[in-house]
N, C-alpha and C. Protein backbone atom coordinates (compact mmCIF):
# COMPACT_ATOMS: atom_id res chain seq x y z
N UNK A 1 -9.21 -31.14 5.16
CA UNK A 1 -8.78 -30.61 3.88
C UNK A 1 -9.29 -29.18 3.68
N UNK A 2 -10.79 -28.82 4.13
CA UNK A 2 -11.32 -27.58 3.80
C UNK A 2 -10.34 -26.63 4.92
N UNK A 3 -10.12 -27.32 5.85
CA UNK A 3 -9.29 -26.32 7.09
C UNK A 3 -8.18 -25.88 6.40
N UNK A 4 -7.11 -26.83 5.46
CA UNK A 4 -6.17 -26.27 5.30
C UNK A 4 -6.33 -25.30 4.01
N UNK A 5 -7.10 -25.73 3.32
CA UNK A 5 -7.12 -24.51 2.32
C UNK A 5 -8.34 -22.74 3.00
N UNK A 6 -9.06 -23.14 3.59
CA UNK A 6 -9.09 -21.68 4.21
C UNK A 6 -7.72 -21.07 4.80
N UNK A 7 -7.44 -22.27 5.72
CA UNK A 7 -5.68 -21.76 6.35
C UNK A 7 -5.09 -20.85 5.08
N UNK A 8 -4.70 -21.58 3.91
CA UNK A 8 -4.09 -20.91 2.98
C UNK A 8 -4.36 -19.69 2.58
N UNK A 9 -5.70 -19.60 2.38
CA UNK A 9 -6.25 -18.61 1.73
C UNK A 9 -5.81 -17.43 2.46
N UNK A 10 -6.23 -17.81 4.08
CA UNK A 10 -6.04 -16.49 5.43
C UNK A 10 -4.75 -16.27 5.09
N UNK A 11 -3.74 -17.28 4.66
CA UNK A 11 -2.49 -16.48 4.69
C UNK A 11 -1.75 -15.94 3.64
N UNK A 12 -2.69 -16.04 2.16
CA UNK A 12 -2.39 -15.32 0.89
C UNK A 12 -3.18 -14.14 1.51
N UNK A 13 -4.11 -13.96 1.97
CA UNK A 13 -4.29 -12.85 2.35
C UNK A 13 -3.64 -11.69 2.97
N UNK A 14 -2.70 -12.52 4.47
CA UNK A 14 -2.10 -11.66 5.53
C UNK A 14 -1.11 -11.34 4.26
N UNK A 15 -0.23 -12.09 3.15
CA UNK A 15 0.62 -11.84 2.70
C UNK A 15 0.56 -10.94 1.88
N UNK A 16 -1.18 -10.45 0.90
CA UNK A 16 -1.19 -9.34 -0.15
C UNK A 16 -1.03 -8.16 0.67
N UNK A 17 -1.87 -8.40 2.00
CA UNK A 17 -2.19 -7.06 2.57
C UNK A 17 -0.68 -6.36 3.21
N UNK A 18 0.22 -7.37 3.68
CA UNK A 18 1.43 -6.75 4.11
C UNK A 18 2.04 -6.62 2.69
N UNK A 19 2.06 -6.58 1.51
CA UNK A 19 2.77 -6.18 0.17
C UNK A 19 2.16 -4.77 0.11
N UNK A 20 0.78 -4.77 0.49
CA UNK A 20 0.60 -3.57 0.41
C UNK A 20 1.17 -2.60 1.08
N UNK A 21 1.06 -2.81 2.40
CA UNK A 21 1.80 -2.06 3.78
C UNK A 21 3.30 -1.50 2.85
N UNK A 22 3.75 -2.42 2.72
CA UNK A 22 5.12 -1.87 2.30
C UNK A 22 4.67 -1.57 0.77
N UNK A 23 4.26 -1.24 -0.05
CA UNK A 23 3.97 -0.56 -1.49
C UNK A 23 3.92 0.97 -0.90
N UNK A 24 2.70 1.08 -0.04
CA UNK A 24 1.81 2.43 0.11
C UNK A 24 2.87 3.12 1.64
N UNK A 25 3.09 2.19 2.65
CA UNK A 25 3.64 2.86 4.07
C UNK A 25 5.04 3.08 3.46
N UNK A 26 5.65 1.85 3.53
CA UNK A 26 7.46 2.28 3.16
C UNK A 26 7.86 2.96 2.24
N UNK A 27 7.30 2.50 1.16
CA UNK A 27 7.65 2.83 -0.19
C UNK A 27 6.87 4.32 -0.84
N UNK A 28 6.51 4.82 -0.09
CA UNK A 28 4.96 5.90 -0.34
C UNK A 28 5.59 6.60 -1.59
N UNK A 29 7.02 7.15 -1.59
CA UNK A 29 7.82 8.37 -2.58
C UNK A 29 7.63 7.46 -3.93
N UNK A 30 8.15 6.37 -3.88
CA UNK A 30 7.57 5.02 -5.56
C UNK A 30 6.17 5.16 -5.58
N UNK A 31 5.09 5.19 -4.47
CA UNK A 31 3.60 4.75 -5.03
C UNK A 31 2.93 6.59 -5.52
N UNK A 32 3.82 7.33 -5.13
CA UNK A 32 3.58 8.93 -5.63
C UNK A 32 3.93 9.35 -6.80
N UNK A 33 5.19 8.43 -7.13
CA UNK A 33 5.72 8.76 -8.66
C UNK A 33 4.70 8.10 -9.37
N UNK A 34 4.26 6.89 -9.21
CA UNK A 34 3.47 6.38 -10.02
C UNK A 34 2.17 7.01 -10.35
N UNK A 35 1.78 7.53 -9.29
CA UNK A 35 0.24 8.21 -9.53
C UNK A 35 0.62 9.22 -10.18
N UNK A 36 1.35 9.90 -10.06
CA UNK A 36 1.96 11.50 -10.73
C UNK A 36 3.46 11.23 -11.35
N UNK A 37 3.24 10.85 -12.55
CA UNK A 37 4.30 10.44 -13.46
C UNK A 37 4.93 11.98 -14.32
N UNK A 38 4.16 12.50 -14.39
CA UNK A 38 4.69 14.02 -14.81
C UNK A 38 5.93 14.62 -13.83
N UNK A 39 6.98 14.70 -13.79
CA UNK A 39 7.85 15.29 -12.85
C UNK A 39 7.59 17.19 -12.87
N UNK A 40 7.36 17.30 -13.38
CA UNK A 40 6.96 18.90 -13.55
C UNK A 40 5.52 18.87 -12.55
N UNK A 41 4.66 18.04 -12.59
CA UNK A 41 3.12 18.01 -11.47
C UNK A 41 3.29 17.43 -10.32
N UNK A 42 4.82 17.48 -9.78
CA UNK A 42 5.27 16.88 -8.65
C UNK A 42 5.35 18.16 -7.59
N UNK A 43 5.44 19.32 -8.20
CA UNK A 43 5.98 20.53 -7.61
C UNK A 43 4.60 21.21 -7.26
N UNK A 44 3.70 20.82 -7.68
CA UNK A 44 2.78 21.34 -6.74
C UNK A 44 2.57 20.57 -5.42
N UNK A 45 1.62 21.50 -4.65
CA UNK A 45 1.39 20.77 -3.07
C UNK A 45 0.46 19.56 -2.54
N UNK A 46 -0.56 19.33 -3.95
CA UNK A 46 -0.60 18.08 -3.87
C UNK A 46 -0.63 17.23 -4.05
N UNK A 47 1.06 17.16 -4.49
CA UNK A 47 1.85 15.74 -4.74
C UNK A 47 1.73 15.62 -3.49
N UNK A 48 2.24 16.14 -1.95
CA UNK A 48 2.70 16.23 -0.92
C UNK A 48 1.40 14.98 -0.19
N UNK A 49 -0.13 16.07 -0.63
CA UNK A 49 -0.82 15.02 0.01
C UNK A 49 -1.27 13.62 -0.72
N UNK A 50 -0.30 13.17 -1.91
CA UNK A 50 -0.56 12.09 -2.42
C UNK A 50 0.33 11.68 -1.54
N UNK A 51 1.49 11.53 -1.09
CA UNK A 51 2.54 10.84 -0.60
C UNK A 51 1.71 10.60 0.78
N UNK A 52 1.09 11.24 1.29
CA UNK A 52 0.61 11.09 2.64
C UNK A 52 -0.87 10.27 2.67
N UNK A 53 -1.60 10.31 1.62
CA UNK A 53 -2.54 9.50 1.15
C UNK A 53 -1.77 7.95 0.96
N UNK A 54 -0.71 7.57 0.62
CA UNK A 54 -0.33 6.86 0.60
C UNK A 54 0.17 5.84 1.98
N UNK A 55 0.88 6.57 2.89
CA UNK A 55 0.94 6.61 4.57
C UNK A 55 -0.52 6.31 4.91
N UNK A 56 -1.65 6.71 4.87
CA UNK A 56 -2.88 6.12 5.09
C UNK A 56 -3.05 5.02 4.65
N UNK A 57 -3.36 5.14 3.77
CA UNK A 57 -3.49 3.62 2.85
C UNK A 57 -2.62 2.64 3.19
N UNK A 58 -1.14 2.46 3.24
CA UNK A 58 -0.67 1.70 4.08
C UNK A 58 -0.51 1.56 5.12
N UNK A 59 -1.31 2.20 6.48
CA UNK A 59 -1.45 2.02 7.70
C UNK A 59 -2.92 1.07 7.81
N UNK A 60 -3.71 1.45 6.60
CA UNK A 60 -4.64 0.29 6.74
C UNK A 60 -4.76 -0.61 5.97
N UNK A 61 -3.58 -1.02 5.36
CA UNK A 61 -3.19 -2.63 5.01
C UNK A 61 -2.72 -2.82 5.67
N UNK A 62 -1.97 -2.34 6.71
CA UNK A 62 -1.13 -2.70 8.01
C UNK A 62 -2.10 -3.59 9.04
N UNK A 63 -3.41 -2.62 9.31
CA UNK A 63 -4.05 -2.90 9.83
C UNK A 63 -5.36 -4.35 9.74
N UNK A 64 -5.65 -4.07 8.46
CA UNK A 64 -5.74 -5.66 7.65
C UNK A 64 -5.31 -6.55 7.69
N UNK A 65 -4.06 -6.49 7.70
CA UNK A 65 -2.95 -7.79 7.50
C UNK A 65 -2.83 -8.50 8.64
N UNK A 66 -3.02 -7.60 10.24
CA UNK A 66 -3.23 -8.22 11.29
C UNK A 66 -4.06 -9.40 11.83
């Protein structure tokens, strides 16, 4: 019984961490609007490295999720 609920747990896990992957890796241009909701504070350069902060961050939920 304890096996299958760790089982579970490991795999609510693999499953937040790949939601993340795709929030922050795929989706990076949605997780940039959100941090920088001002469309006028998008036009500076670093919105650019929020979007790419984001590509990090979901390369290591990627990497987590494994």
């Amino acid at each position: 019984m304890l096996d299958l609920i760790i089982s579970g747990l490991f795999l609510a896990n693999a499953i937040l961490y790949g939601l993340g992957f795709v929030a922050f890796y795929l989706r990076r241009d949605v997780f940039a609007k959100v941090v920088v909701p001002i469309q006028a504070d998008r036009i500076n350069s670093a919105y650019e490295a929020v979007i790419e902060s984001g590509r990090f961050m979901g390369g290591f939920n990627f990497a987590l999720s494994a």
